[in-house]
Structures are given as C-alpha cells and as structure tokens.
N, C-alpha and C. Protein backbone atom coordinates (compact mmCIF):
# COMPACT_ATOMS: atom_id res chain seq x y z
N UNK A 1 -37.07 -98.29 -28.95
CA UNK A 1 -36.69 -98.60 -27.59
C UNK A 1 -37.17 -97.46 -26.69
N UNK A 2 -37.98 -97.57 -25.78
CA UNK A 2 -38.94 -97.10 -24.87
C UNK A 2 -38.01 -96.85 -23.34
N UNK A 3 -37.11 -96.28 -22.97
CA UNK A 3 -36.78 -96.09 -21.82
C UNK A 3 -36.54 -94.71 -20.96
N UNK A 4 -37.25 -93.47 -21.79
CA UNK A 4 -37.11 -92.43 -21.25
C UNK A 4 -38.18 -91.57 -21.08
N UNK A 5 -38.54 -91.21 -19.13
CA UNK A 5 -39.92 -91.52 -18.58
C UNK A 5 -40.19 -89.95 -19.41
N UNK A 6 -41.27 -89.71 -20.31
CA UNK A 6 -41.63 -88.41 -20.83
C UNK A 6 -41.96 -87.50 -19.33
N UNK A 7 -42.63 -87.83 -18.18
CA UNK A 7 -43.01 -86.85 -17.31
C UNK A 7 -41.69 -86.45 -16.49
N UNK A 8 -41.04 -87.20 -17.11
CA UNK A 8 -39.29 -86.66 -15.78
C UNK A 8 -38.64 -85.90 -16.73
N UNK A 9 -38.63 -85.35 -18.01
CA UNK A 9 -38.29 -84.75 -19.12
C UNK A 9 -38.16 -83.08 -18.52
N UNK A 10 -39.17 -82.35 -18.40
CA UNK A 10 -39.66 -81.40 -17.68
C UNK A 10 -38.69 -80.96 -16.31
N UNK A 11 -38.86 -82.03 -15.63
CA UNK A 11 -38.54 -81.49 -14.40
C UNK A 11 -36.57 -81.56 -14.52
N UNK A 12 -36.13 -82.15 -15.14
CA UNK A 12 -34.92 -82.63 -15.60
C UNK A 12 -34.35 -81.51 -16.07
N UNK A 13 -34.90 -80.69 -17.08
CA UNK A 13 -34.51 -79.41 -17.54
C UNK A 13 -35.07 -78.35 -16.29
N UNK A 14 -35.82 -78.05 -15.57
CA UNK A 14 -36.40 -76.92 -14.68
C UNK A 14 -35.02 -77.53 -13.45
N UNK A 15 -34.72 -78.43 -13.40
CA UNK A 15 -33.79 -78.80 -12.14
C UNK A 15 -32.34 -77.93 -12.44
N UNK A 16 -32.08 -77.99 -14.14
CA UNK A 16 -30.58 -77.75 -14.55
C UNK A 16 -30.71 -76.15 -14.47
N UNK A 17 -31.93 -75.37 -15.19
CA UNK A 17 -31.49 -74.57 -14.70
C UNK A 17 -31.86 -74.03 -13.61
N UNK A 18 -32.75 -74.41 -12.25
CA UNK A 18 -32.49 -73.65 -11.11
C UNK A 18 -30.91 -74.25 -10.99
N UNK A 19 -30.58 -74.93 -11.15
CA UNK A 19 -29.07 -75.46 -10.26
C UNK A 19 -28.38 -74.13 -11.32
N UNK A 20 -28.22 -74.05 -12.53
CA UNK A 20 -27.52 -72.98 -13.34
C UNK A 20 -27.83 -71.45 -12.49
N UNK A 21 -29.34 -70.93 -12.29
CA UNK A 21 -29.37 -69.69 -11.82
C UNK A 21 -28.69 -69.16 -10.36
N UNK A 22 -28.38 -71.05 -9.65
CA UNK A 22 -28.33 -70.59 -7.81
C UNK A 22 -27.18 -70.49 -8.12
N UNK A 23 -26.37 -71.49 -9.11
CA UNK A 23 -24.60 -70.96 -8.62
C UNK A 23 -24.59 -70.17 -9.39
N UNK A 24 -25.01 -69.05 -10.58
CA UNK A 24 -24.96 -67.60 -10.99
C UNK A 24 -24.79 -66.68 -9.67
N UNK A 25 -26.18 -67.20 -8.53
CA UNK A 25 -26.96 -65.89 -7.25
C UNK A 25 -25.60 -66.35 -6.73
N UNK A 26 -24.99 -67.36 -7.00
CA UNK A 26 -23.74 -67.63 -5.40
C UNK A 26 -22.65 -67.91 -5.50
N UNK A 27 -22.00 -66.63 -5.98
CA UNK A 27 -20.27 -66.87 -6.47
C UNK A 27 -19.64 -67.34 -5.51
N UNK A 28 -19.79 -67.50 -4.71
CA UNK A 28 -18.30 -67.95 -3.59
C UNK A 28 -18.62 -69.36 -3.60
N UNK A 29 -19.88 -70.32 -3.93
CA UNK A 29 -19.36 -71.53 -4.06
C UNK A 29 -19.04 -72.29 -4.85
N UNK A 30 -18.04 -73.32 -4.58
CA UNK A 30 -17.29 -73.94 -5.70
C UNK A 30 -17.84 -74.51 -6.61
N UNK A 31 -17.52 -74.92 -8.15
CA UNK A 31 -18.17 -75.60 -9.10
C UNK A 31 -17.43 -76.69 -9.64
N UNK A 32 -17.89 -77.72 -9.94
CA UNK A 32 -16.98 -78.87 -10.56
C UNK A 32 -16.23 -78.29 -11.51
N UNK A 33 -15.27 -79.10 -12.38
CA UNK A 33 -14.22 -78.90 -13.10
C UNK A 33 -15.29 -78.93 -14.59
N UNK A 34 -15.60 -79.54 -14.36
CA UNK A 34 -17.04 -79.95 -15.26
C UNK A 34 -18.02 -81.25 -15.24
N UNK A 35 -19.62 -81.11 -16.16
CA UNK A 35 -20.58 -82.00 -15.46
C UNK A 35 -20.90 -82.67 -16.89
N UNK A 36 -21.43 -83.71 -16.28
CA UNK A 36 -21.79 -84.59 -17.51
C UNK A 36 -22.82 -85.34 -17.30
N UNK A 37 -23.78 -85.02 -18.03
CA UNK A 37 -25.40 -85.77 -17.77
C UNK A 37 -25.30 -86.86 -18.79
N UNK A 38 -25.75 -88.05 -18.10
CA UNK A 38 -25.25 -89.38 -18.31
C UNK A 38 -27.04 -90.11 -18.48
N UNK A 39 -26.63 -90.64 -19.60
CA UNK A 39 -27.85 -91.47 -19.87
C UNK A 39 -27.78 -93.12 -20.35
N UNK A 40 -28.17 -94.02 -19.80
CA UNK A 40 -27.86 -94.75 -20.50
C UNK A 40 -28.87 -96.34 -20.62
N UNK A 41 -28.46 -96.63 -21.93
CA UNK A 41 -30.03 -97.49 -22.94
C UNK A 41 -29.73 -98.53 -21.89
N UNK A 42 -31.00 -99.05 -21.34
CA UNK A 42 -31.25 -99.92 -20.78
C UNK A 42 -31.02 -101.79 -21.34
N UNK A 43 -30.44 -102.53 -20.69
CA UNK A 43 -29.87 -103.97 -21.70
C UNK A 43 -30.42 -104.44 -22.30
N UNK A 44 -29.93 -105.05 -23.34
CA UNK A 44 -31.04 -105.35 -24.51
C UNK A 44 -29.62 -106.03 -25.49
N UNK A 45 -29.89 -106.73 -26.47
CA UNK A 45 -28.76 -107.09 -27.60
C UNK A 45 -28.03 -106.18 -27.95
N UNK A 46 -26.89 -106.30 -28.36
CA UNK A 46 -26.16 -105.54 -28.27
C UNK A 46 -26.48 -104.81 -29.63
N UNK A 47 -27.19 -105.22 -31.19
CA UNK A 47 -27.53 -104.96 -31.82
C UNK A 47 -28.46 -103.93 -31.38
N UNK A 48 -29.51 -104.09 -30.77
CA UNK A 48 -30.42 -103.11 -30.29
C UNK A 48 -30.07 -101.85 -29.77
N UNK A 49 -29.02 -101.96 -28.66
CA UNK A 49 -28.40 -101.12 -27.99
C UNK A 49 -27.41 -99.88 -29.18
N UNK A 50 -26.85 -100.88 -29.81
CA UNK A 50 -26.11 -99.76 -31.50
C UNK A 50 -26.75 -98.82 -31.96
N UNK A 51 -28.02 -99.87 -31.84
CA UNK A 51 -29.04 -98.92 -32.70
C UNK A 51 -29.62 -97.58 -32.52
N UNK A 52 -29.78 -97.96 -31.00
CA UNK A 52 -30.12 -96.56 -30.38
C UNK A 52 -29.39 -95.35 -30.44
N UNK A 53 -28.29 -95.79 -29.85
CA UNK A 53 -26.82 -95.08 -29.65
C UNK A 53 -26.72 -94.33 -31.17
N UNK A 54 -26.79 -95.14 -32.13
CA UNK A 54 -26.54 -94.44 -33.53
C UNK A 54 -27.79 -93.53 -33.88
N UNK A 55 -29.02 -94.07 -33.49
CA UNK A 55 -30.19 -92.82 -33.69
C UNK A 55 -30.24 -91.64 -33.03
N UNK A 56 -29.79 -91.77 -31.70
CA UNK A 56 -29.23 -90.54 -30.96
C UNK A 56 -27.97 -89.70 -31.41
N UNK A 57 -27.17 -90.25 -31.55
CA UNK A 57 -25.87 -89.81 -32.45
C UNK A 57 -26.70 -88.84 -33.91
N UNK A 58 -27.36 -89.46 -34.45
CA UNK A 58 -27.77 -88.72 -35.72
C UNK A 58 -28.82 -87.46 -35.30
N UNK A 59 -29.44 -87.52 -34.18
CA UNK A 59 -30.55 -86.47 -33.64
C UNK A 59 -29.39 -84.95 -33.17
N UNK A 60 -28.40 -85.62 -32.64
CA UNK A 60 -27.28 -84.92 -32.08
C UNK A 60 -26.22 -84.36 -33.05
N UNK A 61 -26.00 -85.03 -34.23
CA UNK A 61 -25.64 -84.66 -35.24
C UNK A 61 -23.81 -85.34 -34.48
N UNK A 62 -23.66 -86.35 -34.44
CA UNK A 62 -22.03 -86.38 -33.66
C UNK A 62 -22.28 -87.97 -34.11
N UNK A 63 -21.01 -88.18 -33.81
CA UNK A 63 -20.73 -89.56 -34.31
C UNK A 63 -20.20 -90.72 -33.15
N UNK A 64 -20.44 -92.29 -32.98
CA UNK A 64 -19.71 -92.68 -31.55
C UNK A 64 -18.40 -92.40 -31.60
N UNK A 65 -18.05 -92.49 -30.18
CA UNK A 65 -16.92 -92.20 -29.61
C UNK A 65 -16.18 -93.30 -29.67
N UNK A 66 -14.65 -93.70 -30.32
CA UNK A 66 -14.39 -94.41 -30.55
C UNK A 66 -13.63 -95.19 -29.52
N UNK A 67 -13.33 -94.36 -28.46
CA UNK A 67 -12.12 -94.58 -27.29
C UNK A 67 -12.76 -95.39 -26.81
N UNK A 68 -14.25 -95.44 -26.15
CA UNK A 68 -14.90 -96.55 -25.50
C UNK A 68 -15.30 -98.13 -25.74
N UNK A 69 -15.03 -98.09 -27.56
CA UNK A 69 -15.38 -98.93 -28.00
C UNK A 69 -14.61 -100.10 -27.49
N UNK A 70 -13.71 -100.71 -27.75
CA UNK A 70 -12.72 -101.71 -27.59
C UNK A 70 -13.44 -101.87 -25.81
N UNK A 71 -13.80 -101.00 -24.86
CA UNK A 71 -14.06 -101.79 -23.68
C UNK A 71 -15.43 -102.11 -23.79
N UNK A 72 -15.96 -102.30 -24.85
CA UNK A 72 -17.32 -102.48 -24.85
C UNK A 72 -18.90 -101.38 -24.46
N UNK A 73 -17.99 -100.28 -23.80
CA UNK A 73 -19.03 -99.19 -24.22
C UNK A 73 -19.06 -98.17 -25.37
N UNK A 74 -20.47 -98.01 -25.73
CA UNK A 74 -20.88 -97.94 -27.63
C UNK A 74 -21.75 -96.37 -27.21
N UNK A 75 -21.15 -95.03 -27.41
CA UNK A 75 -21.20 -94.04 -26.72
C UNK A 75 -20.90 -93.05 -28.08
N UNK A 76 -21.86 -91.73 -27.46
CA UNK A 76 -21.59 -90.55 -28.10
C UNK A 76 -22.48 -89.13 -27.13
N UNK A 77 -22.09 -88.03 -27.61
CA UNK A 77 -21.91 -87.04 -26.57
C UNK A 77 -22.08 -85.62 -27.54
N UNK A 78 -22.69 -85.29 -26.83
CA UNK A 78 -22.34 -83.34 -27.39
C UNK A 78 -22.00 -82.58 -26.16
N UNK A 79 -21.11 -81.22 -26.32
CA UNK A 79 -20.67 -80.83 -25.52
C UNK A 79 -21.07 -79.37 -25.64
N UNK A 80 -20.94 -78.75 -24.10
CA UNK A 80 -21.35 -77.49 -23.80
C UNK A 80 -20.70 -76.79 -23.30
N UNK A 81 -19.69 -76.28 -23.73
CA UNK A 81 -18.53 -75.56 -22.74
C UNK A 81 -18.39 -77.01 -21.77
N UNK A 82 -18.24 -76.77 -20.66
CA UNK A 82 -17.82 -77.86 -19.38
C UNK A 82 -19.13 -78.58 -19.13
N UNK A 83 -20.08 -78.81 -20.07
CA UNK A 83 -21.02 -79.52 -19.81
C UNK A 83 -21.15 -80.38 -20.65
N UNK A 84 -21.39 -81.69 -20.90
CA UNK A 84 -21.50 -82.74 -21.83
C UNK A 84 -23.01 -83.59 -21.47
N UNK A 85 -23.77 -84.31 -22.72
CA UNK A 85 -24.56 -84.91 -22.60
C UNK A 85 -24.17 -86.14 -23.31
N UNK A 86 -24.18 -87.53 -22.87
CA UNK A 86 -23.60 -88.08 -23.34
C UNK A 86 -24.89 -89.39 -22.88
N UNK A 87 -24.97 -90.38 -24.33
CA UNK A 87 -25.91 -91.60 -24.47
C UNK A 87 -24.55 -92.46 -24.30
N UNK A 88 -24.83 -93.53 -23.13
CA UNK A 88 -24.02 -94.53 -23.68
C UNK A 88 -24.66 -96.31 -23.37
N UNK A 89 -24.38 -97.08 -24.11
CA UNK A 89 -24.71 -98.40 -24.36
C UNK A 89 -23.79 -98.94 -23.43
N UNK A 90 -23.98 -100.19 -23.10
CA UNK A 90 -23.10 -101.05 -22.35
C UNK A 90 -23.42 -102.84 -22.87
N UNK A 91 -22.14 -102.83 -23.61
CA UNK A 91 -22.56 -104.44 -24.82
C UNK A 91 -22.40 -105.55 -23.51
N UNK A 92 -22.43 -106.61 -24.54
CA UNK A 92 -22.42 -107.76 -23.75
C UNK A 92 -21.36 -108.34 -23.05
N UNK A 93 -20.31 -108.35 -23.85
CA UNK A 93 -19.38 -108.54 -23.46
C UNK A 93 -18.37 -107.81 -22.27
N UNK A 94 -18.98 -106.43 -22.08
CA UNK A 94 -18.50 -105.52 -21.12
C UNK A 94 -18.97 -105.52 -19.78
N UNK A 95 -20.75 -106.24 -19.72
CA UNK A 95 -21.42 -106.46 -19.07
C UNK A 95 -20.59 -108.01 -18.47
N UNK A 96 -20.29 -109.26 -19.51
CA UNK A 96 -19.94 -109.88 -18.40
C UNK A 96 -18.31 -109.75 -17.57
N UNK A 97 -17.73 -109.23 -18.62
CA UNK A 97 -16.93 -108.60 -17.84
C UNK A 97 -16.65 -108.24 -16.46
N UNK A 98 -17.57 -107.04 -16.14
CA UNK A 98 -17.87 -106.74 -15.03
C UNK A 98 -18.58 -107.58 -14.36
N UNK A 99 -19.31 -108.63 -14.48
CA UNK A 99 -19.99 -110.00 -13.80
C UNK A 99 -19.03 -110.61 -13.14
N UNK A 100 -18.23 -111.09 -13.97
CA UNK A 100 -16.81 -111.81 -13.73
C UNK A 100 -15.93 -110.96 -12.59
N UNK A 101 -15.93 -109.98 -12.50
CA UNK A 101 -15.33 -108.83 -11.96
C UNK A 101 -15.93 -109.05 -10.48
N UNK A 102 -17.01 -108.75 -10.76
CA UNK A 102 -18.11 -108.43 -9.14
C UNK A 102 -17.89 -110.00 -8.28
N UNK A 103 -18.12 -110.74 -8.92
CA UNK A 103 -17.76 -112.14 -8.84
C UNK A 103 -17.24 -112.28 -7.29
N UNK A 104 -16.31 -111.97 -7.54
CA UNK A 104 -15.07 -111.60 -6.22
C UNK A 104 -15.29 -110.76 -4.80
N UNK A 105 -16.90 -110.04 -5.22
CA UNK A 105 -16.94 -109.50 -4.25
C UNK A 105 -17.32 -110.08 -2.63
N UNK A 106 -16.71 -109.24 -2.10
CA UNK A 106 -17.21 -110.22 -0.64
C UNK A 106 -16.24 -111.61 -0.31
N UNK A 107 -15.80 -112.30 -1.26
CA UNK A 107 -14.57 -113.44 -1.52
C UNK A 107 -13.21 -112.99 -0.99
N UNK A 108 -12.82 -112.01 -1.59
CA UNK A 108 -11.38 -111.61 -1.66
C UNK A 108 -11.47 -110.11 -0.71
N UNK A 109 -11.22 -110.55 0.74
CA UNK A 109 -10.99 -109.14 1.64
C UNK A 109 -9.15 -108.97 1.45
N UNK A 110 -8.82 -107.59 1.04
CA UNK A 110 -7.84 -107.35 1.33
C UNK A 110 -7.33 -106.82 2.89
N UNK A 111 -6.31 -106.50 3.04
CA UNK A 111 -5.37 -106.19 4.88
C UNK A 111 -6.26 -104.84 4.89
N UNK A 112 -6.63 -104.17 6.26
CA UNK A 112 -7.41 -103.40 6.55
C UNK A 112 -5.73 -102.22 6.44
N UNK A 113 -6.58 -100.61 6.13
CA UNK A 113 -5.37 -100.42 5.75
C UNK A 113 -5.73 -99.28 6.68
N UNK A 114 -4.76 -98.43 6.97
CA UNK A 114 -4.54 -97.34 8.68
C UNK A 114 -4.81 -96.58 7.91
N UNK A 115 -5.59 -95.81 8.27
CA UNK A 115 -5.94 -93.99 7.49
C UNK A 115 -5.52 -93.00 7.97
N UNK A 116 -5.19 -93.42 9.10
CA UNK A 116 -4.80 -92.06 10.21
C UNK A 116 -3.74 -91.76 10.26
N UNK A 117 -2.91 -92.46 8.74
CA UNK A 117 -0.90 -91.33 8.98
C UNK A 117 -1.09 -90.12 7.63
C-alpha cells in the first residue's frame, strides 16, 4: 500500500526539528501538553487497512492499541516523552458510522446559543 509521498519525508523531519530548535531559542513561549503526529492509511478493505497497521506495528516493534478497536479504529503508536507517532486505520464500519452521523448535517439546526454571559 503506496500512500506516503517519499519527497514530503525530508521536509517532515527538517520541519520537526526547526519547530524543536525555535521553542529550545524561545522559553517564554508556551508548549502543548503534548503532540502527536498522526498518520493515517488511506480507505481501502478493511483487511488491507490491518494489514498495514500490523506491518507498521512490527517496523515499530509495538503492538495495536486495543482501546480503539471496538470503535472501529485499528491503531498503534510509539511514544517519545510527550511526543507520539501514531498509524491509524479507519474500518468500515466506523467509516459508515460517521456517514450516518454527517447525514444530519445542515438538517438538524439547534437554538442559537448567547456567548456573551
């Protein structure tokens, strides 16, 4: 499965660490709680999608994550102090899920709600 552009590889890592060296040069500004670089296999059978997820899992040496499973995302991760890299799949069933979900959009306006107390 073919979905990760080799020439954006490069610049992907030269991006993390200038962003790592500027907040080193610049203590006074704030940093997330922590970051998580998110990747994820493009749709395909859900068989296909396992597959990946589990070949990455074995390159990574980690196993899927089991919490996601039951909602239909098929996921695994290594972690870096407050930094995580994490592959995740999105099955079929989770996909229509959220179909069913979106469904509604634009259909169902709720009461406009006052922001200003």
């Amino acid at each position: 499965m073919t979905y990760s552009d080799p020439a954006r590889r490069p610049l992907v890592i030269a991006g993390l660490h200038d962003l790592a060296e500027f907040l080193e040069a610049n203590p006074d500004l704030p940093v997330p709680y922590s970051v998580e670089v998110a990747v994820f296999v493009p749709r395909a059978a859900d068989r296909a999608i396992r597959a990946e997820v589990d070949r990455v899992a074995t390159l990574l040496g980690t196993e899927i994550d089991p919490v996601h499973v039951p909602y239909g995302h098929y996921d695994t991760g290594l972690t870096f102090g407050a930094v995580q890299y994490r592959l995740s799949g999105i099955l079929a069933q989770a996909r229509a899920r959220h179909a069913a979900w979106s469904s509604y959009h634009g259909v169902v306006t709720p009461d406009a709600l006052d922001m200003e107390d």
